[in-house]
Protein backbone atom coordinates (compact mmCIF):
# COMPACT_ATOMS: atom_id res chain seq x y z
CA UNK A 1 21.99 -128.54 -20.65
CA UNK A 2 18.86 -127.28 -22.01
CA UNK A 3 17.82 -123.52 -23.10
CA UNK A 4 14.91 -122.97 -20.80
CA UNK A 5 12.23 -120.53 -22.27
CA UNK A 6 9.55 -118.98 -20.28
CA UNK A 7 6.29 -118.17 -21.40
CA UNK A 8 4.64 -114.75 -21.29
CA UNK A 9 2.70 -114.44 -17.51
CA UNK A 10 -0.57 -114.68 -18.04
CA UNK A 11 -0.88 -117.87 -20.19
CA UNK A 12 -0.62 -120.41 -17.22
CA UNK A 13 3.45 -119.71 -16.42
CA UNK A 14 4.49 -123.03 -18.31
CA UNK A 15 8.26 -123.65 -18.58
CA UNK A 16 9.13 -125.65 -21.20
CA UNK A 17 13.11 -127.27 -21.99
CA UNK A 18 14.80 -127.23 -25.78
CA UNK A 19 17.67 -129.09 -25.90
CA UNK A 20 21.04 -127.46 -27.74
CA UNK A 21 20.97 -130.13 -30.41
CA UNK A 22 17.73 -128.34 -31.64
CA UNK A 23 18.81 -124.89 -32.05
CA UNK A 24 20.05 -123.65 -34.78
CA UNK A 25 18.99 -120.11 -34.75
CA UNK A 26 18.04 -118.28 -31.36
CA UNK A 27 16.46 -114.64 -31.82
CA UNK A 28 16.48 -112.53 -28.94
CA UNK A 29 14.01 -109.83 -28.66
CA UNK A 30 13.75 -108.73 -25.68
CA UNK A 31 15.67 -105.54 -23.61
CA UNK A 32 15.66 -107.57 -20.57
CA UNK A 33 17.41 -111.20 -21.85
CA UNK A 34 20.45 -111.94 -19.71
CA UNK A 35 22.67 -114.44 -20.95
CA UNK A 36 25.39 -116.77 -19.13
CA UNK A 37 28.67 -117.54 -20.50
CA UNK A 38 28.23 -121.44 -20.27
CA UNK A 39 25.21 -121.04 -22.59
CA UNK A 40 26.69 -119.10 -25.47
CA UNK A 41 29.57 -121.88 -24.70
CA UNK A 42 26.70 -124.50 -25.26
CA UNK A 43 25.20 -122.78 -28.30
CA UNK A 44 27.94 -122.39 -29.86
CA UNK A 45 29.40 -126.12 -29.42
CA UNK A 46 26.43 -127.38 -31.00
CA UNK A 47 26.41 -125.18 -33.97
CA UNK A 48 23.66 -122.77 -33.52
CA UNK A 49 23.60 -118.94 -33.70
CA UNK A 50 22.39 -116.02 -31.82
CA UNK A 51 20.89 -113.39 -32.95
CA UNK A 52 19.85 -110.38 -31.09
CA UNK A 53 17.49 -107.30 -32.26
CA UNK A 54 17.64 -103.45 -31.22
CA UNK A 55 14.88 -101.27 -29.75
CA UNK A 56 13.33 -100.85 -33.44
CA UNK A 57 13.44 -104.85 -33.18
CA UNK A 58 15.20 -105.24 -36.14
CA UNK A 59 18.67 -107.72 -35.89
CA UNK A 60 21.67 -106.07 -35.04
CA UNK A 61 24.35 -108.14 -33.71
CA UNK A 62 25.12 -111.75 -34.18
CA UNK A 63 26.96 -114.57 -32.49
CA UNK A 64 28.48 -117.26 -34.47
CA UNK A 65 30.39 -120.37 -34.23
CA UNK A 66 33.75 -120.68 -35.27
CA UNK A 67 33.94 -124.64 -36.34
CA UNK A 68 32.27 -124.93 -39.74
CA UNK A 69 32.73 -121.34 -40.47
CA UNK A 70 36.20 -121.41 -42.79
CA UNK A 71 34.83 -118.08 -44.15
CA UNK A 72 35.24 -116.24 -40.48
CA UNK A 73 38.42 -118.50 -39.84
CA UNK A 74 40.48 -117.35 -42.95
CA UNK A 75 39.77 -113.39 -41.88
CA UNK A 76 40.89 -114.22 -38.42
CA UNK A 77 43.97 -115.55 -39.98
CA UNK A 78 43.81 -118.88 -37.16
């Protein structure tokens, strides 16, 4: 499974594939993003994080993964 971008229209409409094992940090910037479950699943199975930015486009809210995170683990008390 494979986060599939799409370019701005305009610029020739080119899709292009990035595979999970090369995220590490996803920034979302856009109003309009929908996500599905099965790719936060994905995203966060692999490691990476999600960040996603407010109307002033600044970040303000975050999606992490538990495994790796002993931090977030020890206040959740798992």
């Amino acid at each position: 499974m494979c986060v599939e971008p799409r370019d701005p229209p305009g610029d020739g409409g080119n899709d292009r594939r990035i595979p999970f094992e090369d995220l590490g940090l996803l920034i979302v910037d856009h109003p309009h993003t929908t996500y599905t479950h099965s790719v936060l699943i994905k995203l966060a199975e692999h490691g990476g994080a999600l960040v996603v930015c407010g109307r002033n486009h600044l970040p303000c809210g975050l999606f992490l993964p538990f495994a790796g995170n002993s931090a977030l683990l020890e206040r959740l008390d798992l």
